[in-house]
C-alpha atoms as a PDB file:
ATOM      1  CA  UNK A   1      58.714 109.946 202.683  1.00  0.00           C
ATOM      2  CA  UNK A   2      54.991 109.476 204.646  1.00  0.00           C
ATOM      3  CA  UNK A   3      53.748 106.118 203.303  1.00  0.00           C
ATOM      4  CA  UNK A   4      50.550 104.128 203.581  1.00  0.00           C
ATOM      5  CA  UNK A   5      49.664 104.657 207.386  1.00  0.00           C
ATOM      6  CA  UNK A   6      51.017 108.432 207.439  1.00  0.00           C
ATOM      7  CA  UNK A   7      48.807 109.180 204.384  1.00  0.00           C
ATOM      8  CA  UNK A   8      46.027 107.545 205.318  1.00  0.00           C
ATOM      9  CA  UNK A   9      46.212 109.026 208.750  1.00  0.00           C
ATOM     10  CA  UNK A  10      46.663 112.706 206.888  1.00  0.00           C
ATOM     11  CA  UNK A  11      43.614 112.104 203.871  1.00  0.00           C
ATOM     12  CA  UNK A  12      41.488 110.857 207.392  1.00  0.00           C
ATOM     13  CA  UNK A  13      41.973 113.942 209.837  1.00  0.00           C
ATOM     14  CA  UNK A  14      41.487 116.323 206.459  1.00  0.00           C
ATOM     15  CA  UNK A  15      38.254 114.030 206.144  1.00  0.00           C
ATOM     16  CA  UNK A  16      36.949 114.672 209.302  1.00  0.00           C
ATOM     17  CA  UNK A  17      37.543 118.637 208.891  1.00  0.00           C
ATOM     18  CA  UNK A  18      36.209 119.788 205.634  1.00  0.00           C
ATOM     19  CA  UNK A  19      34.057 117.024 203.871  1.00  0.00           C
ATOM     20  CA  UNK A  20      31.132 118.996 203.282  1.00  0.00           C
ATOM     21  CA  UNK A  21      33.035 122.814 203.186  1.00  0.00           C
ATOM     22  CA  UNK A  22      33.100 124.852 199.992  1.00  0.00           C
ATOM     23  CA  UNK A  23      36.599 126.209 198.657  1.00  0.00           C
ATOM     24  CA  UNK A  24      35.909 129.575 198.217  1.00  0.00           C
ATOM     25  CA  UNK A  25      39.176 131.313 197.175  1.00  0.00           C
ATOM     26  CA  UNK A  26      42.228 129.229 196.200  1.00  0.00           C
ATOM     27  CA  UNK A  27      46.261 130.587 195.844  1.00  0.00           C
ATOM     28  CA  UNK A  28      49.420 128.890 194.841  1.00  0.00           C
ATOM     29  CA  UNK A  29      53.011 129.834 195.071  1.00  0.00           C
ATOM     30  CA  UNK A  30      53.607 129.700 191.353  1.00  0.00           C
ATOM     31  CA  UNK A  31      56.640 127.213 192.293  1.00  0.00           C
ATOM     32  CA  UNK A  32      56.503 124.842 188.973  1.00  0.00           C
ATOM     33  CA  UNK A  33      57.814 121.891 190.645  1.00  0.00           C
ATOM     34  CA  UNK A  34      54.813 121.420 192.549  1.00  0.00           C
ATOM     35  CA  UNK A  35      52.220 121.810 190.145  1.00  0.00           C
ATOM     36  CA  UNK A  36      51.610 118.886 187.662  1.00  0.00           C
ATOM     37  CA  UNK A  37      48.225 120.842 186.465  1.00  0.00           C
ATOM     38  CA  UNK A  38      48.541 124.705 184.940  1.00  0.00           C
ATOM     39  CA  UNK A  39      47.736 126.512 188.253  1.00  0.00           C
ATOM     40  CA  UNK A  40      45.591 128.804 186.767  1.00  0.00           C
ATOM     41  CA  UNK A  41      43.451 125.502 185.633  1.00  0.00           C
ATOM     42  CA  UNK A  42      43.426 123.554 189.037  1.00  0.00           C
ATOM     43  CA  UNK A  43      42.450 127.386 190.861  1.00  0.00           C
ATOM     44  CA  UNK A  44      39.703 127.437 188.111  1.00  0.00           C
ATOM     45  CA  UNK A  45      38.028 123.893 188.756  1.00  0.00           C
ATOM     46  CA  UNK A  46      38.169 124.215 192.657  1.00  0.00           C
ATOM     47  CA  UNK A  47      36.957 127.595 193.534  1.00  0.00           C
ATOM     48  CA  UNK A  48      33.727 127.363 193.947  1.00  0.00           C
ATOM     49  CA  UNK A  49      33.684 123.679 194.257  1.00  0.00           C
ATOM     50  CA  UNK A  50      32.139 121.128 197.811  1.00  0.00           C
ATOM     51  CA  UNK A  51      34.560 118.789 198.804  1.00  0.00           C
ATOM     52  CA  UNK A  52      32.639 115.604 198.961  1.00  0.00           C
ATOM     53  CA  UNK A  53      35.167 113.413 200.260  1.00  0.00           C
ATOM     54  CA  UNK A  54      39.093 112.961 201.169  1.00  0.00           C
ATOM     55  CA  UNK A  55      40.690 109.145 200.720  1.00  0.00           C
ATOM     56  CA  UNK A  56      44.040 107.702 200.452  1.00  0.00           C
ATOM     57  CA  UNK A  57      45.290 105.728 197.146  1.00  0.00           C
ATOM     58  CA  UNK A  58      48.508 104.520 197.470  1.00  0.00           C
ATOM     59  CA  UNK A  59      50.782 107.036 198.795  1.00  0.00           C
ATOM     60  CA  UNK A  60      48.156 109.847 196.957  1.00  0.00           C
ATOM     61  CA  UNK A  61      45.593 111.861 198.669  1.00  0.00           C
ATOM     62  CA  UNK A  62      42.490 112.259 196.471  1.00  0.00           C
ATOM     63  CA  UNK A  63      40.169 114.898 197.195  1.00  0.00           C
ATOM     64  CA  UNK A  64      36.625 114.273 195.555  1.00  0.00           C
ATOM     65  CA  UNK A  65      35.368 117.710 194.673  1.00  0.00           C
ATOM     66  CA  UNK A  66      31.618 118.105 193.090  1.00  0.00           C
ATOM     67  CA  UNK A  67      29.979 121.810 191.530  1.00  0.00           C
ATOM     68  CA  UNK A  68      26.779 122.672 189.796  1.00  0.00           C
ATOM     69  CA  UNK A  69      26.035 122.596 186.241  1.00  0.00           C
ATOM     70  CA  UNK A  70      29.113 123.608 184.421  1.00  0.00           C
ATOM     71  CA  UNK A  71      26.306 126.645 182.412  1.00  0.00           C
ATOM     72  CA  UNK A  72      26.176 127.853 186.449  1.00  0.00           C
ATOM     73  CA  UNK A  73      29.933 128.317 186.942  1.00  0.00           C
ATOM     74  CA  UNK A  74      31.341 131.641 187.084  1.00  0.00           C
ATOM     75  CA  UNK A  75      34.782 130.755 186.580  1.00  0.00           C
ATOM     76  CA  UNK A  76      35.732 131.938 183.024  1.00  0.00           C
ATOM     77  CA  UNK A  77      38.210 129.237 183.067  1.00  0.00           C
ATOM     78  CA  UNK A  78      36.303 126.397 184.520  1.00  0.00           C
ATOM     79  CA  UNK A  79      34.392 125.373 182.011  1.00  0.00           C
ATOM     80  CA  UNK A  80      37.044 123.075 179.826  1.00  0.00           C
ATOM     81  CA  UNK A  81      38.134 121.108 182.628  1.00  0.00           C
ATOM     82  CA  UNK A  82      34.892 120.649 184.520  1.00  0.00           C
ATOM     83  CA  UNK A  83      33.192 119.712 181.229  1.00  0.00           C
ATOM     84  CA  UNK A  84      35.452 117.045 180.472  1.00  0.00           C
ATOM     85  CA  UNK A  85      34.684 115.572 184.089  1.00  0.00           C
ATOM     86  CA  UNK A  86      30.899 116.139 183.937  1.00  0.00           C
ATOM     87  CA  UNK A  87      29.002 112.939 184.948  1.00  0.00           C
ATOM     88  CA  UNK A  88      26.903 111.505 182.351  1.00  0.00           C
ATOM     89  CA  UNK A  89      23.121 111.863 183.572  1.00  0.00           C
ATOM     90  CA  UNK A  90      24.081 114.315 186.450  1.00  0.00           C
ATOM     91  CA  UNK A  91      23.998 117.955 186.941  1.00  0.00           C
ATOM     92  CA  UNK A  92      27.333 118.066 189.029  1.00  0.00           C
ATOM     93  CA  UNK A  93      30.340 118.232 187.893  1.00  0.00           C
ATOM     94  CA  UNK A  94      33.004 115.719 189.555  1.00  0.00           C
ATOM     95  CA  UNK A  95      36.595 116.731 189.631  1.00  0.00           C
ATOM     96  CA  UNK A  96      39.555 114.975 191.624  1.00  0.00           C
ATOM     97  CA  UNK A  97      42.363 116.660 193.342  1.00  0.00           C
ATOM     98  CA  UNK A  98      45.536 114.684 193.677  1.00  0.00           C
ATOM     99  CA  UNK A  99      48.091 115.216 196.351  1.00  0.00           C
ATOM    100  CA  UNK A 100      50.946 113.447 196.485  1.00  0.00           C
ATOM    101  CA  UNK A 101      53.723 114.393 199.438  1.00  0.00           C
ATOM    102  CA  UNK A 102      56.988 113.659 198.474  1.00  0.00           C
ATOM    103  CA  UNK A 103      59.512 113.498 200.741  1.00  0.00           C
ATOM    104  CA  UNK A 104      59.106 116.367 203.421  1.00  0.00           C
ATOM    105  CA  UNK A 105      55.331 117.708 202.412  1.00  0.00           C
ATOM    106  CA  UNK A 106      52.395 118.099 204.810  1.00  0.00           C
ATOM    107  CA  UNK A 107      48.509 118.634 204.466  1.00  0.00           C
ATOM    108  CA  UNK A 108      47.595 120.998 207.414  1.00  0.00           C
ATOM    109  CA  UNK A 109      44.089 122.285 208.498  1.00  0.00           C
ATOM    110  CA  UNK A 110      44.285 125.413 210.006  1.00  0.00           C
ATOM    111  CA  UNK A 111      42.573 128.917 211.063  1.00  0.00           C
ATOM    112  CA  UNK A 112      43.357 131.705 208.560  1.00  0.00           C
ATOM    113  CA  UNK A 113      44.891 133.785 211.586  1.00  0.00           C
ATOM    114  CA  UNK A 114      47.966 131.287 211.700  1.00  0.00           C
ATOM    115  CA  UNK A 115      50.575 132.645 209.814  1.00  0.00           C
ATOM    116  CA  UNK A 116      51.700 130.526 206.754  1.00  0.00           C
ATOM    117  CA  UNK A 117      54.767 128.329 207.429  1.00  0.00           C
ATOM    118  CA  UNK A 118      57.406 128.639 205.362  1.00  0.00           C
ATOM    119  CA  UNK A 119      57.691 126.961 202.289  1.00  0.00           C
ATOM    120  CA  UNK A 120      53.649 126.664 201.480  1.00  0.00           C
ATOM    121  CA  UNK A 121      52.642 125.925 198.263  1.00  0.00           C
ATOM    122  CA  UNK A 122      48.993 126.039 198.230  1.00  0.00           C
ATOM    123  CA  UNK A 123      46.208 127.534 199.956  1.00  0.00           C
ATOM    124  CA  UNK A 124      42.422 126.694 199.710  1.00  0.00           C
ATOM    125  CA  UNK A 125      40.188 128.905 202.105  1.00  0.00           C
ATOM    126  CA  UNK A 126      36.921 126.718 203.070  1.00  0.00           C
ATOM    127  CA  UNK A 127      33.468 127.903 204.048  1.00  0.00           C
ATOM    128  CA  UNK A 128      31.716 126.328 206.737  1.00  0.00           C
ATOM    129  CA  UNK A 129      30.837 122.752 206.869  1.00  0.00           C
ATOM    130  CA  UNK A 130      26.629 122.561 206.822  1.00  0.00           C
ATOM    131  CA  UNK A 131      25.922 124.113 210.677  1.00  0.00           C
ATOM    132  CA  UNK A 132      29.382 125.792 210.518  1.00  0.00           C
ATOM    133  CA  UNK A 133      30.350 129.994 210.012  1.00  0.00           C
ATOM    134  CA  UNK A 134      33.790 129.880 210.719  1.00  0.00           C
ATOM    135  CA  UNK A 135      36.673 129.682 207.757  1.00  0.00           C
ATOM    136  CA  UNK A 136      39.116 127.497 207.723  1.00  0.00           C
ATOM    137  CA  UNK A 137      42.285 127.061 205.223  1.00  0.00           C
ATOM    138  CA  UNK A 138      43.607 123.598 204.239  1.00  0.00           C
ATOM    139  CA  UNK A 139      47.276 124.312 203.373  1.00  0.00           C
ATOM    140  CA  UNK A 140      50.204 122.503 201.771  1.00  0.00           C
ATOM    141  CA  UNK A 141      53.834 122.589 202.962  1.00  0.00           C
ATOM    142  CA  UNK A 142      56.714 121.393 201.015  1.00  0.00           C
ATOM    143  CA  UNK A 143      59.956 122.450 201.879  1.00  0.00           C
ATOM    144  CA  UNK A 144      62.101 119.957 199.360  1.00  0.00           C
ATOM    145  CA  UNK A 145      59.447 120.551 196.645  1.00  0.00           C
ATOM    146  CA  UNK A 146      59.159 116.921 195.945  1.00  0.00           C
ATOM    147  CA  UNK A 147      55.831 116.462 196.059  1.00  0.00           C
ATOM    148  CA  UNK A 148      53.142 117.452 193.618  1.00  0.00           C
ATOM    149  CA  UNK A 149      49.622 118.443 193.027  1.00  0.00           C
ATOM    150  CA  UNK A 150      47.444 117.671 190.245  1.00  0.00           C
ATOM    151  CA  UNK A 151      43.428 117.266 188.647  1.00  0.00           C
ATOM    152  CA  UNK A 152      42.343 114.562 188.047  1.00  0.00           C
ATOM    153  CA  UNK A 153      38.767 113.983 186.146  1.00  0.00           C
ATOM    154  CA  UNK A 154      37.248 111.333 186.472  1.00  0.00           C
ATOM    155  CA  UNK A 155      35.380 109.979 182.844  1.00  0.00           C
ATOM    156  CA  UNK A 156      33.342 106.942 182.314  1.00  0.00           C
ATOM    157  CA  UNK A 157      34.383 104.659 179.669  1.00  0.00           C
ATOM    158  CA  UNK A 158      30.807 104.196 177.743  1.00  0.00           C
ATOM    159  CA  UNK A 159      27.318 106.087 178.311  1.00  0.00           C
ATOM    160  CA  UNK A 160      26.304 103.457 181.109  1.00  0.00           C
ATOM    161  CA  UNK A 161      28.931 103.232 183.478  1.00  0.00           C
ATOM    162  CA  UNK A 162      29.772 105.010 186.871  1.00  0.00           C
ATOM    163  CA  UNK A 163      33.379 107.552 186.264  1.00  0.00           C
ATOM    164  CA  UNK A 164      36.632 106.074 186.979  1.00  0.00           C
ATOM    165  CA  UNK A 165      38.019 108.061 190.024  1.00  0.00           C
ATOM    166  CA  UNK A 166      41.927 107.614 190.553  1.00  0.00           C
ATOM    167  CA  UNK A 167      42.970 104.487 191.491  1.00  0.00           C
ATOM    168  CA  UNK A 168      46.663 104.736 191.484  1.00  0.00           C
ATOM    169  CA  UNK A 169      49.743 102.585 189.912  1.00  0.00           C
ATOM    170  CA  UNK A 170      49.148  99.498 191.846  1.00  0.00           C
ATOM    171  CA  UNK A 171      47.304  97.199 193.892  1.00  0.00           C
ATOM    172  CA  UNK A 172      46.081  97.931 197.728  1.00  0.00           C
ATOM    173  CA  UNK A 173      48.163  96.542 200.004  1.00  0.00           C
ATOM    174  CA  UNK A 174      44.770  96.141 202.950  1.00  0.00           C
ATOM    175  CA  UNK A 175      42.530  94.893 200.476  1.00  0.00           C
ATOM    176  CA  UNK A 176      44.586  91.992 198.201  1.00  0.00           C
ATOM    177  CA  UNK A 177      43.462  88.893 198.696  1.00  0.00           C
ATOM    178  CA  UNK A 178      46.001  85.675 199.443  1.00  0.00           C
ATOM    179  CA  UNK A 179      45.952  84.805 195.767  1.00  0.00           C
ATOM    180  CA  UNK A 180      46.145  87.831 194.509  1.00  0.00           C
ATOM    181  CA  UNK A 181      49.386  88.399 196.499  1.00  0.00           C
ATOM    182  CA  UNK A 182      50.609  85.367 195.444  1.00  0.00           C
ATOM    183  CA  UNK A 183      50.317  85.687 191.833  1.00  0.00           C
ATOM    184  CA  UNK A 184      51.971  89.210 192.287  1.00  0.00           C
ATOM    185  CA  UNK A 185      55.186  88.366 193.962  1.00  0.00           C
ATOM    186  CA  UNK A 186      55.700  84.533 193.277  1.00  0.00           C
ATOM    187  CA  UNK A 187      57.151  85.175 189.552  1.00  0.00           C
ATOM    188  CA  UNK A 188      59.133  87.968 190.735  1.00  0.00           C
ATOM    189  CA  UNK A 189      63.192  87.161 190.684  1.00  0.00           C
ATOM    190  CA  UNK A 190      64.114  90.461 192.271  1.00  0.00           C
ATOM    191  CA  UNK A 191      64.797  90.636 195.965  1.00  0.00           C
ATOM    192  CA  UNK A 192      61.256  90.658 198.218  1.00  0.00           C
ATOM    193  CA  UNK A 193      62.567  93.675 200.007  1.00  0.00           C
ATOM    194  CA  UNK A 194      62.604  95.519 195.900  1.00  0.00           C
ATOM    195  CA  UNK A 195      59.170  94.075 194.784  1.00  0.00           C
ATOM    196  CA  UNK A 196      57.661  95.063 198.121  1.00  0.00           C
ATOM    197  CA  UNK A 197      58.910  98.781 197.439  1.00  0.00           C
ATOM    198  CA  UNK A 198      57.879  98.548 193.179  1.00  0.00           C
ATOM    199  CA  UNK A 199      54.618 101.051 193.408  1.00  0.00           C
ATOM    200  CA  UNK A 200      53.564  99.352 190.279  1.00  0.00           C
ATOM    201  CA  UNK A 201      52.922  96.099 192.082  1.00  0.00           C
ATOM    202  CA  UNK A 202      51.565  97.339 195.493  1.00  0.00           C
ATOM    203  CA  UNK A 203      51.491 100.862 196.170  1.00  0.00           C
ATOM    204  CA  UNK A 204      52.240 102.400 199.203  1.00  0.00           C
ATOM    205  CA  UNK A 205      54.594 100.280 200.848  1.00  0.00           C
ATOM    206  CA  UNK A 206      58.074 102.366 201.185  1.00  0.00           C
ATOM    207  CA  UNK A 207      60.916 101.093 203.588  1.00  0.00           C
ATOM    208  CA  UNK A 208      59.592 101.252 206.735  1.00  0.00           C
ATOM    209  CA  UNK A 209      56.833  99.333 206.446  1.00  0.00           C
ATOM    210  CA  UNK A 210      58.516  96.755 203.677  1.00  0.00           C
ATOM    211  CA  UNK A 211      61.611  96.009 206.795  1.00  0.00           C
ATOM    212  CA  UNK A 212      58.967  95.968 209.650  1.00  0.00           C
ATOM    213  CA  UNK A 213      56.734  93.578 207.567  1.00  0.00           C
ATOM    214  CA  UNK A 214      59.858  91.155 206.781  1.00  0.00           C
ATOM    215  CA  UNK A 215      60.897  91.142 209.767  1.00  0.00           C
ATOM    216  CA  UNK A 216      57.749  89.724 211.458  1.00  0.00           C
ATOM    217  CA  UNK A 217      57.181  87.997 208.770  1.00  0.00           C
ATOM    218  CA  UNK A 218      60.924  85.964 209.334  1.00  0.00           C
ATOM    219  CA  UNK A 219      62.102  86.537 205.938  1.00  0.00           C
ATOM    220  CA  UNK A 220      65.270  87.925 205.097  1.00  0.00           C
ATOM    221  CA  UNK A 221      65.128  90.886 202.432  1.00  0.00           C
ATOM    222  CA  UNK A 222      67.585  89.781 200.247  1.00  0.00           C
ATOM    223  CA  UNK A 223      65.949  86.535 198.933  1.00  0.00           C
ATOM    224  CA  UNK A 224      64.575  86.376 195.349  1.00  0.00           C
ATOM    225  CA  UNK A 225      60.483  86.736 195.854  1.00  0.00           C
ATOM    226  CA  UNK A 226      60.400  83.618 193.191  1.00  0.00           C
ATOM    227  CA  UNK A 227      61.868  81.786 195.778  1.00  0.00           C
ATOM    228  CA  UNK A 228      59.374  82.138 198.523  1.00  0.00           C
ATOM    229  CA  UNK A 229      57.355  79.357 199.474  1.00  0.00           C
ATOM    230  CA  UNK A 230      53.505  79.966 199.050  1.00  0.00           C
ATOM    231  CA  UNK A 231      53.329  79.388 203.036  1.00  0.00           C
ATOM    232  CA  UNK A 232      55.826  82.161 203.719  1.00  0.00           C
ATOM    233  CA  UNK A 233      54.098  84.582 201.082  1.00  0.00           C
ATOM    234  CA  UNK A 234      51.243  84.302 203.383  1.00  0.00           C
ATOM    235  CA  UNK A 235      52.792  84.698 206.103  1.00  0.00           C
ATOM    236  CA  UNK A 236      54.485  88.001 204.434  1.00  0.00           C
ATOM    237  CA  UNK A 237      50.818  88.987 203.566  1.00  0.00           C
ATOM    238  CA  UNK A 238      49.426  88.809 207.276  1.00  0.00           C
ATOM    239  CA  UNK A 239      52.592  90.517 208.316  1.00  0.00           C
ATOM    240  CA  UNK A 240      52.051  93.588 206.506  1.00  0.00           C
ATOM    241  CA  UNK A 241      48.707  93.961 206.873  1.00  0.00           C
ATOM    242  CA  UNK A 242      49.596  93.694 210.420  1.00  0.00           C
ATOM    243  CA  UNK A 243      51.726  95.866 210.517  1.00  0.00           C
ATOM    244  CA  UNK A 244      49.889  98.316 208.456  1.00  0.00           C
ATOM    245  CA  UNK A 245      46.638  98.293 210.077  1.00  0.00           C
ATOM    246  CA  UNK A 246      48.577  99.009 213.723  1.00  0.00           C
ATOM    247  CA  UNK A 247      50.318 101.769 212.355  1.00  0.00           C
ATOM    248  CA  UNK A 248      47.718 103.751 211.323  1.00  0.00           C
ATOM    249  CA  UNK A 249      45.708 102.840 214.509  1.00  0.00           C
ATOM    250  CA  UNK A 250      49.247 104.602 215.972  1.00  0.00           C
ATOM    251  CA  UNK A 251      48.726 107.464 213.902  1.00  0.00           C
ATOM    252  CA  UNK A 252      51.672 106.677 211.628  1.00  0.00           C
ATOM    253  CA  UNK A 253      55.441 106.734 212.212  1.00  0.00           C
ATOM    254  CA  UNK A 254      57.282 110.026 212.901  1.00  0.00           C
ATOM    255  CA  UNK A 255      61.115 109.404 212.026  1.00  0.00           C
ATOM    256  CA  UNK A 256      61.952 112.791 209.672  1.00  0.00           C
ATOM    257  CA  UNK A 257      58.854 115.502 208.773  1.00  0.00           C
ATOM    258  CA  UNK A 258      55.867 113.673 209.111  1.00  0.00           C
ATOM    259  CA  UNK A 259      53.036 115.337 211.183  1.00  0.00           C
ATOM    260  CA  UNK A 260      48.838 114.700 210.785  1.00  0.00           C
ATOM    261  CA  UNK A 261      46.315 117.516 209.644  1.00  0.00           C
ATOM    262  CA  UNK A 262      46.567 119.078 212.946  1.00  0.00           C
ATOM    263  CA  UNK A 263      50.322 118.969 212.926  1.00  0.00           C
ATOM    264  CA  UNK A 264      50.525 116.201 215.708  1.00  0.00           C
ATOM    265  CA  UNK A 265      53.309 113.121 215.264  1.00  0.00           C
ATOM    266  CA  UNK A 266      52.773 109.957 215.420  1.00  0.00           C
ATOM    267  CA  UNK A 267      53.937 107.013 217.473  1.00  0.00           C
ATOM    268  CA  UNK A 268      54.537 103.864 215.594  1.00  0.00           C
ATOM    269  CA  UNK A 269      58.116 104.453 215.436  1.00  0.00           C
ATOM    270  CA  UNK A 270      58.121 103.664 219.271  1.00  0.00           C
ATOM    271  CA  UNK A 271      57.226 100.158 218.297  1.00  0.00           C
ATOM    272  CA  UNK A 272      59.654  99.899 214.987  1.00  0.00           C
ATOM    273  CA  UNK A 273      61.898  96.230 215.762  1.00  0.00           C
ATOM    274  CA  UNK A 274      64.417  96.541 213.136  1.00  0.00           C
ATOM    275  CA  UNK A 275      63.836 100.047 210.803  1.00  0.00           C
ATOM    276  CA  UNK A 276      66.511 102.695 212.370  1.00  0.00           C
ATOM    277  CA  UNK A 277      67.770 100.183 214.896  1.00  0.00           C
ATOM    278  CA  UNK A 278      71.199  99.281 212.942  1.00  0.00           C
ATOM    279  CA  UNK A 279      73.804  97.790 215.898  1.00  0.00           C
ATOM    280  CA  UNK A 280      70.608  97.922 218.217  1.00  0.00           C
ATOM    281  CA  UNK A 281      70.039  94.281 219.313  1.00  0.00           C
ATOM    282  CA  UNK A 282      67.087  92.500 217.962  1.00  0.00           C
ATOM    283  CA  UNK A 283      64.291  92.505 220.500  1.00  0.00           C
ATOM    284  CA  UNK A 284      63.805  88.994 219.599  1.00  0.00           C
ATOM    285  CA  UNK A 285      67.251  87.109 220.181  1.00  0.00           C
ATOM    286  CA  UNK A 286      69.603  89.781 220.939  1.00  0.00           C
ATOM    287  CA  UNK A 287      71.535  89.591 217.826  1.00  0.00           C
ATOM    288  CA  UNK A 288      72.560  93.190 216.792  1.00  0.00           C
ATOM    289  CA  UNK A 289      70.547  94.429 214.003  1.00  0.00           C
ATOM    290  CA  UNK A 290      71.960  94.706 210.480  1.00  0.00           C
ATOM    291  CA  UNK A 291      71.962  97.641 207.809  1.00  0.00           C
ATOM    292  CA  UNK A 292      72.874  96.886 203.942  1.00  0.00           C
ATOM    293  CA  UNK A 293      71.647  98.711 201.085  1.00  0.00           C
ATOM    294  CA  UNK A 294      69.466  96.907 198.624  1.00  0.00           C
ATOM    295  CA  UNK A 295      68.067  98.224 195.224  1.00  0.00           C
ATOM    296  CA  UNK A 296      69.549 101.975 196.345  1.00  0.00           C
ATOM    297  CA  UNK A 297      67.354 101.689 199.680  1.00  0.00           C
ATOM    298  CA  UNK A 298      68.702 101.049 203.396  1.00  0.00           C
ATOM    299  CA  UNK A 299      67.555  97.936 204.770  1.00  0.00           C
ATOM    300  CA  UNK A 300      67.108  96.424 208.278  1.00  0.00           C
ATOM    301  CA  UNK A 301      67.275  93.150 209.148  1.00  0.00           C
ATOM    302  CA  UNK A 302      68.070  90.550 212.018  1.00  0.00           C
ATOM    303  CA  UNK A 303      70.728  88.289 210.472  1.00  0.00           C
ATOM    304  CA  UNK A 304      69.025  85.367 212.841  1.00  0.00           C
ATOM    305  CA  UNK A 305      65.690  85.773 213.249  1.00  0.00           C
ATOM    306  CA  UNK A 306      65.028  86.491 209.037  1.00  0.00           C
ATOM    307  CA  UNK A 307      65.928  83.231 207.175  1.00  0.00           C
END
């Protein structure tokens, strides 16, 4: 499953290609699994709409999507969702598309010539970016169907504030501060390898990135988070920020599906010291890497170097 770096590496390349381009037509496959919104109602509040912005929350990709006034739209069926999102004070409308990947999905820019790849799920055909003619289609893969698409509308809470946009099950795992990731893991008695992977704590962390973190961080995954000094929770802190920052500098790691917007992989797994490496000897010490599985999930681990 793409986590932090591959996602944020995929919401940045879409970025870069369509901020500014207008969805003018939109299809889906009609394959229920995919769709957490009634297709008809996400085709409805996107045609038409300028993609403002693409970001990563978590493991989600949020596409920020803006319109006119909802009295301009001439989508019969746009009207009761992009109400419901209108800012208060504004003439735009402000809608939020939600793309998670799964296990095996990909986000691809690409020229309408290009025949579909098998297995696509959605199609939105873009105008031009300001200064650009040509089309281009953004396009979703899935070939397990695990991952899902949704709307998302953002609503302010009373007359004076700003919407809330989407900001996912957890906290972000580049922006916590020391205490804050203190105070999140130091009362937890579950194993630090399970309350690194709990989305509801911080979110897109997966296995990976939770091994590869421990490991430089010289903690062993089995050991109860409670137990964890403060000094080696910081350490565990700078480790995966580390960690995560380098990886998407790296474009990601490529071990199973995973390709970028342009369908290139990437090349952190060429630097993974434990993940994968099971019987491998630890580029450390030497000692042969380790495989168990904890909380349903493989782990990796050097039996010497994590304490």
């Amino acid at each position: 499953m793409p986590e932090l770096p591959e996602v944020e590496t995929i919401a940045n390349g879409v970025h870069q290609r369509v901020h500014g381009a207008r969805i003018v037509r939109v299809w889906t496959s009609g394959k229920p699994q995919t769709f957490k919104s009634p297709e008809p109602e996400i085709a409805a509040a996107l045609t038409g709409a300028r993609i403002e912005s693409v970001r990563r929350v978590g493991k989600t990709i949020v596409m920020t999507l803006h319109r006119g006034k909802v009295s301009d739209s001439k989508d019969p069926g746009a009207p009761s969702f992009a109400a419901s999102s209108q800012r208060v004070g504004s003439s735009k409308t402000s809608v939020e598309l939600l793309i998670h990947l799964g296990m095996t999905g990909r986000l691809l820019v690409s020229a309408p010539e290009i025949p579909l790849a098998p297995h696509t799920h959605a199609v939105l055909t873009l105008s031009g970016a300001p200064g650009e003619t040509a089309r281009r289609e953004l396009r979703f893969v899935d070939p397990r169907r695990f991952g899902r698409i949704s709307l998302h509308a953002p609503q302010p809470t009373t007359r004076n504030q700003q919407p809330t946009t989407f900001s996912g099950p957890g906290r972000e795992p580049l922006t916590i501060s020391l205490p804050g990731f203190i105070a999140l893991f130091h009362p937890r008695r579950t194993p630090i390898k399970a309350a690194l992977l709990n989305q509801s704590l911080l979110h897109g962390i997966g296995n990976i990135y939770a091994d590869e973190s421990l490991f430089r961080a010289a903690i062993r995954p089995t050991r109860q988070a409670a137990r964890l000094t403060r000094a080696e929770l910081a350490r565990l802190r700078t480790a995966l920020v580390d960690v995560l920052r380098h990886a998407i500098k790296l474009g990601g790691s490529s071990v199973s599906d995973y390709v970028d917007a342009d369908g290139a992989r990437g090349f952190f797994q060429l630097e993974h010291r434990v993940y994968r490496r099971t019987g491998q000897p630890c580029l450390a010490c030497a000692t042969p890497i380790r495989r168990i599985t904890l909380a349903g999930r493989s782990t990796h681990f050097c039996p010497h170097c994590q304490k």
